[in-house]
Protein backbone atom coordinates (compact mmCIF):
# COMPACT_ATOMS: atom_id res chain seq x y z
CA UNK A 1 -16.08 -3.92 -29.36
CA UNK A 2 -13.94 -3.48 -26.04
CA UNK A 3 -13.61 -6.21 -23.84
CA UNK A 4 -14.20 -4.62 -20.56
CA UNK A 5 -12.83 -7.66 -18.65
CA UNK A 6 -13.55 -8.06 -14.91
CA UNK A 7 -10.73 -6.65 -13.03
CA UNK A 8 -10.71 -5.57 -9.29
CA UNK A 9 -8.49 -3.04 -7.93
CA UNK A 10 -7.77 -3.03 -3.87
CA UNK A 11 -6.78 -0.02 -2.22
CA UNK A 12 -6.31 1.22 0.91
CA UNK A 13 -8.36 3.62 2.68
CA UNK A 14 -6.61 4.72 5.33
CA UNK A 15 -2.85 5.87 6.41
CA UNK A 16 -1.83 2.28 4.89
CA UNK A 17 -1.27 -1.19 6.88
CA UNK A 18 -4.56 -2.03 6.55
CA UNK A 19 -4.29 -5.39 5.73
CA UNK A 20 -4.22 -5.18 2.10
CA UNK A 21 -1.84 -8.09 1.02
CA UNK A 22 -4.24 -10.67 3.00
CA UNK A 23 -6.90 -9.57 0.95
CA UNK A 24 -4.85 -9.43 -2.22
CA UNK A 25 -4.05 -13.13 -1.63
CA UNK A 26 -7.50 -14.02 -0.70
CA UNK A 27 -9.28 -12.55 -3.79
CA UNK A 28 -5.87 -14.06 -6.12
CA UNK A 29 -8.21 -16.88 -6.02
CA UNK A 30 -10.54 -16.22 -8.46
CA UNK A 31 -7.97 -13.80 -10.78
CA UNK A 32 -5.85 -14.72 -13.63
CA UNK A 33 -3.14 -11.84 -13.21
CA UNK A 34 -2.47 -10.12 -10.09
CA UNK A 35 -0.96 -6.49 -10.50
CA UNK A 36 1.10 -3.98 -8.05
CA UNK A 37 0.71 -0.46 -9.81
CA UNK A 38 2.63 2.17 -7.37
CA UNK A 39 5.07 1.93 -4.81
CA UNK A 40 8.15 -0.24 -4.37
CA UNK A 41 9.60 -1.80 -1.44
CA UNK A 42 8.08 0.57 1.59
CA UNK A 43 4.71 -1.45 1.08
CA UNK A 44 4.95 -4.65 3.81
CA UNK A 45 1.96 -6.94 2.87
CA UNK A 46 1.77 -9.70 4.93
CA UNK A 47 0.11 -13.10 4.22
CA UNK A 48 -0.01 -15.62 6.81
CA UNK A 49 -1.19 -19.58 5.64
CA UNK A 50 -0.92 -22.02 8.21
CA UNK A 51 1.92 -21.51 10.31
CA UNK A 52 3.51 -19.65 7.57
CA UNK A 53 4.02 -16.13 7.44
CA UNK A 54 4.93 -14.12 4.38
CA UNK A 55 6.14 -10.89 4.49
CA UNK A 56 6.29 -9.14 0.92
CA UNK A 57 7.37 -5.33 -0.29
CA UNK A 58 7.59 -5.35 -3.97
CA UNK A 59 6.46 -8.91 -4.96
CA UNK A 60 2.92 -8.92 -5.73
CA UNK A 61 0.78 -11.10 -2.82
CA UNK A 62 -1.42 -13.18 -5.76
CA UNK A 63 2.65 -14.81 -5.46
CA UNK A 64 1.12 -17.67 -3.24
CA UNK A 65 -1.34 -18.80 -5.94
CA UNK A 66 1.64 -20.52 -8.13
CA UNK A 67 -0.54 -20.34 -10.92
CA UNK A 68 -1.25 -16.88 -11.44
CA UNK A 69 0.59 -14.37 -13.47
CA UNK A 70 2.08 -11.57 -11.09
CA UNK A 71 3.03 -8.15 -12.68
CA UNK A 72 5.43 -5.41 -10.93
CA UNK A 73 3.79 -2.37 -13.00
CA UNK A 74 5.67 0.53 -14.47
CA UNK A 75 3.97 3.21 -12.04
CA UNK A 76 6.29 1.28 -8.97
CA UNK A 77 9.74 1.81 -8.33
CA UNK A 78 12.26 -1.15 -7.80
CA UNK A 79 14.94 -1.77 -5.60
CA UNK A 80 16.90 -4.79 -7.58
CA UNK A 81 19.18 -6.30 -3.87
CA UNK A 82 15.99 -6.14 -2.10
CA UNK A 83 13.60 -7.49 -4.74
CA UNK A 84 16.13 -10.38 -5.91
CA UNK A 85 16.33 -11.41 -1.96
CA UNK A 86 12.58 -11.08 -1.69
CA UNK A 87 12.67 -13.50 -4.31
CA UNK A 88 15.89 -15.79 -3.55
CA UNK A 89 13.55 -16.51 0.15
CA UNK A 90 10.78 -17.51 -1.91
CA UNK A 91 12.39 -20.04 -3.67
CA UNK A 92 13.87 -21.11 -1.10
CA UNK A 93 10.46 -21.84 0.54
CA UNK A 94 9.43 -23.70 -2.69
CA UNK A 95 7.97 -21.04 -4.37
CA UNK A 96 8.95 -21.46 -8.59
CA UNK A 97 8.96 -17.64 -9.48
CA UNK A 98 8.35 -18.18 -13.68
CA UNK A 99 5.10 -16.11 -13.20
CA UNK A 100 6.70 -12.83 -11.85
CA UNK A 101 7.15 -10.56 -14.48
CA UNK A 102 8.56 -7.04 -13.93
CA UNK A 103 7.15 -3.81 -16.15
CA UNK A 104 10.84 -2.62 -18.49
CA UNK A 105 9.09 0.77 -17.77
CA UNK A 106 9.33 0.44 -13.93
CA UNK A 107 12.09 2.91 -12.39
CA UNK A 108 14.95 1.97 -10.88
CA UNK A 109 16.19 2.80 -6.97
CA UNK A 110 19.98 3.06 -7.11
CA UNK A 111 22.20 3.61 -4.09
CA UNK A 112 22.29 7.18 -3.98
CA UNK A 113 18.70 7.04 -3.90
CA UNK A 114 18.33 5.58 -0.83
CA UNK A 115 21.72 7.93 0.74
CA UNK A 116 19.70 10.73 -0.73
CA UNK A 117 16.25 9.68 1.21
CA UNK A 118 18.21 9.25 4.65
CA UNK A 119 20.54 12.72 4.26
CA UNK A 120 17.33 14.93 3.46
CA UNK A 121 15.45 13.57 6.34
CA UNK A 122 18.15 14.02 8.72
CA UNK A 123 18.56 17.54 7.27
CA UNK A 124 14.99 18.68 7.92
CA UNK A 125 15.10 17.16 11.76
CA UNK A 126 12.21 17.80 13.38
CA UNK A 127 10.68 18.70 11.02
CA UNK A 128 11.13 15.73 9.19
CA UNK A 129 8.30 13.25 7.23
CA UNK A 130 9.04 9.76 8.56
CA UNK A 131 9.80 8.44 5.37
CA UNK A 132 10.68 4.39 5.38
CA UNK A 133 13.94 5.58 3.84
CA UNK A 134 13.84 2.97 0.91
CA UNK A 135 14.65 5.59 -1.88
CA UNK A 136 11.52 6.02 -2.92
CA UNK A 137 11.17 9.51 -2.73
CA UNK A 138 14.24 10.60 -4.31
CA UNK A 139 13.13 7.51 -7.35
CA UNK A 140 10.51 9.06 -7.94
CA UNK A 141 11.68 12.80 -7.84
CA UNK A 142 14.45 11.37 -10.53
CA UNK A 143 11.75 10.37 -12.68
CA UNK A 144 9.83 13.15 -12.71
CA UNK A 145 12.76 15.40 -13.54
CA UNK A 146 13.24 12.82 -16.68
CA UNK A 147 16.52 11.66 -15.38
CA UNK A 148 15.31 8.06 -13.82
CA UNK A 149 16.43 5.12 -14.88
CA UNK A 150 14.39 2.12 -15.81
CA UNK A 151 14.56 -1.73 -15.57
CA UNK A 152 14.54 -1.72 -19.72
CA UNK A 153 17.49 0.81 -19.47
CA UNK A 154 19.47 -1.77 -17.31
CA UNK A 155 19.19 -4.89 -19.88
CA UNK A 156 21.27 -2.60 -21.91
CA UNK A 157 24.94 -2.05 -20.62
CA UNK A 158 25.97 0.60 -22.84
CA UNK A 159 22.52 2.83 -22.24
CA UNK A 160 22.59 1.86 -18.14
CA UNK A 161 25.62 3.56 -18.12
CA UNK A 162 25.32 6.79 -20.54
CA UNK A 163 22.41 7.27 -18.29
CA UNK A 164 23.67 6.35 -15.05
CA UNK A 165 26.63 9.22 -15.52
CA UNK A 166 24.16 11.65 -16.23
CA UNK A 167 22.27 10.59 -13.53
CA UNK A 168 25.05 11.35 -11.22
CA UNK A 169 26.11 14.50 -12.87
CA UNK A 170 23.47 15.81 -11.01
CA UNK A 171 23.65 13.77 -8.04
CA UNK A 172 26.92 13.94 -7.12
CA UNK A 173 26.75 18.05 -6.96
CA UNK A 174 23.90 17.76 -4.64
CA UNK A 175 26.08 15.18 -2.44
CA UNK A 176 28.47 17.52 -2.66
CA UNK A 177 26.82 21.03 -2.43
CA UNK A 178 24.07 20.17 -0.09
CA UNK A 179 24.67 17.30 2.63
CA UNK A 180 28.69 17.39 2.14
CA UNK A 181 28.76 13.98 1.34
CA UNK A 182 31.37 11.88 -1.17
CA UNK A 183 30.39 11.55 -4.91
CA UNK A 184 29.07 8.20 -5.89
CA UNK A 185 30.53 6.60 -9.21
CA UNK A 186 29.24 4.72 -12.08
CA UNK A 187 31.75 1.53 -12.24
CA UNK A 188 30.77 0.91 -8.52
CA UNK A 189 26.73 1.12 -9.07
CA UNK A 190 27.65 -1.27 -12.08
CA UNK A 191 29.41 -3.23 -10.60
CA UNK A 192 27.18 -3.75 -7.48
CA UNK A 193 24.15 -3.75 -9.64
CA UNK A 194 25.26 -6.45 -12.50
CA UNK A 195 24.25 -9.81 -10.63
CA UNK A 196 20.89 -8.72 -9.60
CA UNK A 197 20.10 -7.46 -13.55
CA UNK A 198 21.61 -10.88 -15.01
CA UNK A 199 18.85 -12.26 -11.88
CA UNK A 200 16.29 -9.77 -12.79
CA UNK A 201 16.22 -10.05 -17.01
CA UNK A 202 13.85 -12.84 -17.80
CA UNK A 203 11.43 -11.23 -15.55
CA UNK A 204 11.82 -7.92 -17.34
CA UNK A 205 9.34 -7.22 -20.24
CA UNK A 206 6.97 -5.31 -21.43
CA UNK A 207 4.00 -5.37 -19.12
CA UNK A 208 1.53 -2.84 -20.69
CA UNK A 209 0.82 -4.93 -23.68
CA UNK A 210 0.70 -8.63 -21.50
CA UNK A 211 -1.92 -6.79 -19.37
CA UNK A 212 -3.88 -5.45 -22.08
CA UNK A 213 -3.71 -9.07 -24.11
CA UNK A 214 -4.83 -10.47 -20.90
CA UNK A 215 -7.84 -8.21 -21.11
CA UNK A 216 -8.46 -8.72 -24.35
CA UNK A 217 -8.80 -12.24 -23.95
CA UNK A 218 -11.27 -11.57 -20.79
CA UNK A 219 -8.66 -12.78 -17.67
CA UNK A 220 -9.51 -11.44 -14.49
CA UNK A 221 -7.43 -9.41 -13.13
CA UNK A 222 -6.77 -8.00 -9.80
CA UNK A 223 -4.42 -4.95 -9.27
CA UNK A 224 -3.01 -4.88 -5.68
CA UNK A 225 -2.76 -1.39 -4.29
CA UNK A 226 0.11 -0.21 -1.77
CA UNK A 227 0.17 2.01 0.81
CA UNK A 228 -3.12 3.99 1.59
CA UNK A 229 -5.29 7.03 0.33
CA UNK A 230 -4.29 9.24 2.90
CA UNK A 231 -0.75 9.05 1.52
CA UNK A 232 -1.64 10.14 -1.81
CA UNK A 233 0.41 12.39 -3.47
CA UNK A 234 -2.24 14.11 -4.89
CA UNK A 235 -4.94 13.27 -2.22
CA UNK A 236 -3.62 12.48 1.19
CA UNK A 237 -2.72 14.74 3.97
CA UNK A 238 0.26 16.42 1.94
CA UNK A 239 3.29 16.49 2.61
CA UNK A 240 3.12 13.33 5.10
CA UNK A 241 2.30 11.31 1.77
CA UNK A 242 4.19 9.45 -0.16
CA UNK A 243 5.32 9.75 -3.90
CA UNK A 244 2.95 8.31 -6.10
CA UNK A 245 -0.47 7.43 -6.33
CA UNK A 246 -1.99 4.36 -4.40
CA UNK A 247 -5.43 5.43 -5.02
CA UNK A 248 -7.46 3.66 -7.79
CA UNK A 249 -6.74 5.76 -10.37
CA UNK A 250 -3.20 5.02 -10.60
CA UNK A 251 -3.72 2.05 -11.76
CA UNK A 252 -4.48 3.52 -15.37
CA UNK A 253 -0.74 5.20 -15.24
CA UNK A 254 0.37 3.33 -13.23
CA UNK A 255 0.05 -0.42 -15.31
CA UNK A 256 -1.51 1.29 -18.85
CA UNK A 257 -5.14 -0.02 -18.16
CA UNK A 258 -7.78 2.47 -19.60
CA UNK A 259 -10.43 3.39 -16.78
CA UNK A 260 -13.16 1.81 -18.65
CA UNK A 261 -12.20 -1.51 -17.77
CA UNK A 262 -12.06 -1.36 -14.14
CA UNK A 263 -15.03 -2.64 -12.73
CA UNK A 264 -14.42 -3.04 -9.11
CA UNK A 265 -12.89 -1.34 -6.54
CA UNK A 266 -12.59 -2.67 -3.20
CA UNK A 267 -11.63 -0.81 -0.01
CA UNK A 268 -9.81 -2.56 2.52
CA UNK A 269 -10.11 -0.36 5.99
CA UNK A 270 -9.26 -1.31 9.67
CA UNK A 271 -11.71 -1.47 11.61
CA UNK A 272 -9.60 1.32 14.25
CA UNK A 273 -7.19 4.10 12.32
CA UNK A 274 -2.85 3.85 12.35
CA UNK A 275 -0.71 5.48 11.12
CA UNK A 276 3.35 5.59 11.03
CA UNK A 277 5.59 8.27 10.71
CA UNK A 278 4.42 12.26 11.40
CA UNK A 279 1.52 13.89 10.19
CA UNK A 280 -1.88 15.24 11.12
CA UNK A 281 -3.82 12.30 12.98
CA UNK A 282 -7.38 13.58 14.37
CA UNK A 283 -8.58 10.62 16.13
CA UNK A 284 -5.38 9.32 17.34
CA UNK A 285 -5.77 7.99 21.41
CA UNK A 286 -2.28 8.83 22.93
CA UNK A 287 -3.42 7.40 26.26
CA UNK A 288 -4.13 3.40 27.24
CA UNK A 289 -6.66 3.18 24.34
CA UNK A 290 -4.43 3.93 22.32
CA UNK A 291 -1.86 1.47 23.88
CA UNK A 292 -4.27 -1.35 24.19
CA UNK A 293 -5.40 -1.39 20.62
CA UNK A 294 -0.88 -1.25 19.13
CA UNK A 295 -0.72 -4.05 21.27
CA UNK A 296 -3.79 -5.79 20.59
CA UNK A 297 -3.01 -5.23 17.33
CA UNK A 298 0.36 -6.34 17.21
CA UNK A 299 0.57 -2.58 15.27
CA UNK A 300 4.45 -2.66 14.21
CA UNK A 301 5.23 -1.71 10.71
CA UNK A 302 6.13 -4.90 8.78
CA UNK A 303 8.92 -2.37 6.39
CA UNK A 304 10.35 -0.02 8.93
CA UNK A 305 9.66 -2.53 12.54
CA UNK A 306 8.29 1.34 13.74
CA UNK A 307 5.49 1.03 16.24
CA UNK A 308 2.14 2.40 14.72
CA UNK A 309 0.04 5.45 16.43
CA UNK A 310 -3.44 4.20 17.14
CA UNK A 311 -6.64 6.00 16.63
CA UNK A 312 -10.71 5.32 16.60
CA UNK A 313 -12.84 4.71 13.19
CA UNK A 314 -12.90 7.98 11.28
CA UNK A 315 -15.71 8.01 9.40
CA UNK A 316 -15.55 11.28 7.84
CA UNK A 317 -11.97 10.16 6.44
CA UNK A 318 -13.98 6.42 5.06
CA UNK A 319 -16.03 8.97 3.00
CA UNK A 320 -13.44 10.95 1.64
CA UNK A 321 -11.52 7.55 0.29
CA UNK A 322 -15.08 6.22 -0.88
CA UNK A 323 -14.95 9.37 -3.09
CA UNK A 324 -11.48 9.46 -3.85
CA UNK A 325 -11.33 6.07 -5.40
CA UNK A 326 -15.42 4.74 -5.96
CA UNK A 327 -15.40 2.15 -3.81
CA UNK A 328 -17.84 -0.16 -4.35
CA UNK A 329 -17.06 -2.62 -2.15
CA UNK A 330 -15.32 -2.56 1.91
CA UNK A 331 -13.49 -5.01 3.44
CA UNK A 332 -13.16 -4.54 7.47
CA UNK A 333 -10.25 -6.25 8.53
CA UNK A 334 -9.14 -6.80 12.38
CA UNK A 335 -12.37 -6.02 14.14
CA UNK A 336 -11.27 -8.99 16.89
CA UNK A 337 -8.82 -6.50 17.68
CA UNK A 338 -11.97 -4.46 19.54
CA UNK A 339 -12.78 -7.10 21.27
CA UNK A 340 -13.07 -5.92 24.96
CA UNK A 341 -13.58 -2.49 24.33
CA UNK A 342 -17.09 -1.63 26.92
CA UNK A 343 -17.47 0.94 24.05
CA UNK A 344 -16.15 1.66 21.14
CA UNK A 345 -15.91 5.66 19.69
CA UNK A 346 -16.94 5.84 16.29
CA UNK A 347 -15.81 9.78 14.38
CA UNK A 348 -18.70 10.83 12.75
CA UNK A 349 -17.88 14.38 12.02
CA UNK A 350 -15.29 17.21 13.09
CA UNK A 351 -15.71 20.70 15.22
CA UNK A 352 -13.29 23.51 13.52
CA UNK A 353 -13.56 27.14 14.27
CA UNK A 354 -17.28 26.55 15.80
CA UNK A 355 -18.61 24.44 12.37
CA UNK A 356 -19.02 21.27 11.96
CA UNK A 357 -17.28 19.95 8.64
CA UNK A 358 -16.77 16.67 6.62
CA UNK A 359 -13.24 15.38 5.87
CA UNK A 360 -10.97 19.02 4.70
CA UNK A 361 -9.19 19.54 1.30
CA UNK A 362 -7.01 21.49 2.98
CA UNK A 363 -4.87 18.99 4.59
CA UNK A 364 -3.10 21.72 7.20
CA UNK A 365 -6.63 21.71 8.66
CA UNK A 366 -6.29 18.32 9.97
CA UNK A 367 -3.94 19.20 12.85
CA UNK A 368 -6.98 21.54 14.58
CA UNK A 369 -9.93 19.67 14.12
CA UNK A 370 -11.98 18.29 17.07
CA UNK A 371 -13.14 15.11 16.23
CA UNK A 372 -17.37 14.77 16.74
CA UNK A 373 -18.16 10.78 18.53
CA UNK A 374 -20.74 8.42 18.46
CA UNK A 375 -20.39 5.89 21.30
CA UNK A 376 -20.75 2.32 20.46
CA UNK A 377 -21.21 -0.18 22.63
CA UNK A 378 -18.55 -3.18 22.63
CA UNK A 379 -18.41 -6.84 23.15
CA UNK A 380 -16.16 -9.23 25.24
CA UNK A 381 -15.99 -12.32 23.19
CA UNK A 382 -13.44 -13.73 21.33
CA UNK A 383 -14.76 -13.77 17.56
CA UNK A 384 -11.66 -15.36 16.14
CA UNK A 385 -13.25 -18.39 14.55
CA UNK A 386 -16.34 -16.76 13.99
CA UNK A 387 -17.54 -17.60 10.19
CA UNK A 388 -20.97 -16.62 9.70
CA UNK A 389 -21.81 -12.64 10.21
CA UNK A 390 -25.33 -13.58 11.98
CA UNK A 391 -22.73 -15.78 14.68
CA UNK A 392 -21.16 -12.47 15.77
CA UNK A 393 -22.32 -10.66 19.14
CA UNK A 394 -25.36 -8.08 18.09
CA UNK A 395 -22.82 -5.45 19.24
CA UNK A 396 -20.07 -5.94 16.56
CA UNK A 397 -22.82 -6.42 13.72
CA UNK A 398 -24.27 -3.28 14.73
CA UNK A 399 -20.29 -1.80 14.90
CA UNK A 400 -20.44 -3.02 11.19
CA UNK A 401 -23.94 -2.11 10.07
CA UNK A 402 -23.02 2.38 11.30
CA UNK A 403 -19.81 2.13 9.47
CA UNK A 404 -21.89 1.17 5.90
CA UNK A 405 -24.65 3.65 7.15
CA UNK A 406 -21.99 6.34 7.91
CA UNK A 407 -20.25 5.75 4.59
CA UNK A 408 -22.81 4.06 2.43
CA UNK A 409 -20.31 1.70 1.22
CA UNK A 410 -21.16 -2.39 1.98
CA UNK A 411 -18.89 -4.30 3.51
CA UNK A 412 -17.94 -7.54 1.84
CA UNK A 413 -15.66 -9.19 4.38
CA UNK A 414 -14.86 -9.05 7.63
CA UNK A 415 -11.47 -10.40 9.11
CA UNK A 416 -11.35 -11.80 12.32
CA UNK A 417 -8.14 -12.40 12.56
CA UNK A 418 -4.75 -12.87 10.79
CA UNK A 419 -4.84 -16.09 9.33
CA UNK A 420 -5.83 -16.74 5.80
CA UNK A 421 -9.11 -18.07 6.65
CA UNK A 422 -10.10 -15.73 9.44
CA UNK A 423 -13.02 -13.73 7.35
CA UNK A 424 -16.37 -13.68 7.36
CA UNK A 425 -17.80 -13.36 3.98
CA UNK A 426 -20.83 -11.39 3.75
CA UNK A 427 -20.79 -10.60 -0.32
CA UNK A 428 -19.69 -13.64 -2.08
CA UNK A 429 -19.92 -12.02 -5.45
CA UNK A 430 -16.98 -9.25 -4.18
């Protein structure tokens, strides 16, 4: 008989930045193996213990629980400099890094990658995405056209190379051809590249089958989502997305877990909307609202140091991700951000072409829609240490009592704030 284990996954349900590393870390408590399945180094979770702040990209968050097994999994893409100094300043803040282990079928960001992701976006001008310019794009595109590389490929030098020059066969022409840049070569990416793979190689195994042992033996494990399901490549407002799949069912490609065993799946959703970078953003305030939550907020991307757009709750968008991914659990992270708000606008629905409608499909649909409010009425304390949901002011438990109505999701947690032990637990069992 299958073991179906009892494995969370956390994903975000919004444009990203929603605060899912400090949940990552705070559920790592009670997991055996904590999992990043898409991605690479544009995620910025940040965990903050003490007076200690942690700011981590490709590293799985469950990092801070020294005695957990962390896995990079195959569906992310790696950026060996950055990942090695991710992990040089964790050891140096005496953090022993023998439980980070890195999937040999994880792709590879070279150099060009990240030349490529800049070039193209200054090509398209304003009409550019707002990529984070990590590569990640052009990774991704490279392993789709089955010419990628991956961290098993590099432990070999003789089949890094064969594949690195035909890699740039095709790279170098569209240097060349396209942006009218130099040609990259294959002893320099070697060369640059060799100390972080001798750094990188006893991290770099097979991932698939530890995860699936792990299983098998009935660990917990938690899989640690990046980025957000309106990014989706598949689901999000397309093309401002990015280029894989950070909704829950990646995980199954993305770290070779069969769907039956995931049991959990736990939203994590601010309790405002922001976004970076361009795209369609219907409830977006451009006005002080919209200034008083980014600063309230402290709303500057932790990867790119870009200032976040601002927006109210957007229910209709909450129902879309509860679909998307079958959340069964939320957790509402800075609501003392709303904190002396009189009221607070709650989306409940959208006015297009005289109709009301739910969230679209069509994601061009976005940019035209009138967003449908709900006025809320706010509160003026300061609910920072705030433990207990019955302590809070009626006014933010009713806040939190429409959103489960509206989306018929509960919420587990509440965050109050961003240290480590600034949530209110409402479902102990999440």
């Amino acid at each position: 008989m299958v073991n179906l284990g009892n494995t969370s996954v956390i994903v975000g349900t919004q444009w990203g930045d929603e605060g899912k590393g400090r949940v990552t870390d705070m559920l790592a408590s009670s997991a055996d193996v904590v999992a990043r399945f898409s991605g690479g180094m544009n995620a910025g979770h940040t965990v903050i213990v003490g007076d200690d702040r942690f700011e981590l990209h490709q590293i799985p968050s469950g990092i801070l629980h020294r005695e957990k097994k962390n896995i990079i999994g195959n569906g992310t893409v790696v950026h060996p400099e950055s990942l090695v100094g991710e992990m040089v300043d964790l050891e140096a803040r005496n953090l022993p890094l023998d439980n980070l282990f890195i999937s040999d079928g994880a792709h590879v960001i070279l150099p060009h990658h990240l030349l490529l992701d800049r070039l193209e976006e200054e090509r398209k001008g304003n009409q550019k995405i707002g990529t984070t310019r990590k590569g990640i794009g052009p990774a991704y595109a490279d392993k789709v056209n089955r010419r990628g590389i991956r961290m098993g490929d590099l432990l070999n030098p003789e089949i890094f190379r064969a594949k690195l020059e035909n890699n740039l066969s095709y790279t170098n022409l569209l240097l060349a051809k396209i942006y009218n840049s130099e040609p990259m070569t294959t002893d320099a990416i070697i060369e640059e590249y060799r100390p972080f793979i001798e750094r990188l190689r006893p991290h770099i195994t097979n991932t698939v089958a530890m995860l699936n042992q792990a299983l098998e033996d009935g660990k917990e494990i938690l899989f640690e989502g990046a980025q957000g399901t309106l990014l989706d490549i598949d689901h999000g407002t397309y093309p401002f997305v990015t280029s894989s799949n950070p909704t829950a069912g990646g995980v199954c490609t993305g770290c070779g877990v069969g769907p039956i065993h995931i049991r959990k799946v736990v939203g994590v959703v601010k309790a405002y909307v922001t976004r970076v970078g361009a795209g369609p953003f219907p409830t977006e305030q451009k006005n002080s609202f919209g200034e008083t939550l980014s600063t309230q907020g402290h709303e500057v991307g932790v990867t790119t140091g870009r200032h976040r757009r601002c927006g109210w709750f957007d229910a209709p968008m909450l129902r879309y991700s509860a679909r998307i991914n079958g959340l069964t659990h939320l957790v509402l992270t800075k609501l003392d951000v709303l904190s002396g708000f009189d009221t607070i606008p709650i989306c409940t629905g959208y006015h297009y072409n005289d109709q009301v409608i739910e969230y679209p499909s069509n994601a061009s649909i976005l940019e035209h829609l009138t967003p449908i409010y709900e006025e809320m009425p706010g509160w003026s304390e300061d609910i920072s240490d705030i433990r207990n949901v019955k302590d809070l002011p009626s006014q933010a438990q009713a806040y939190i009592q429409r959103i489960e109505q509206l989306t018929q999701v509960p919420v587990a947690v509440v965050s109050v704030g961003p240290g480590r032990d600034q949530a209110i637990v409402i479902d102990p069992t999440i």
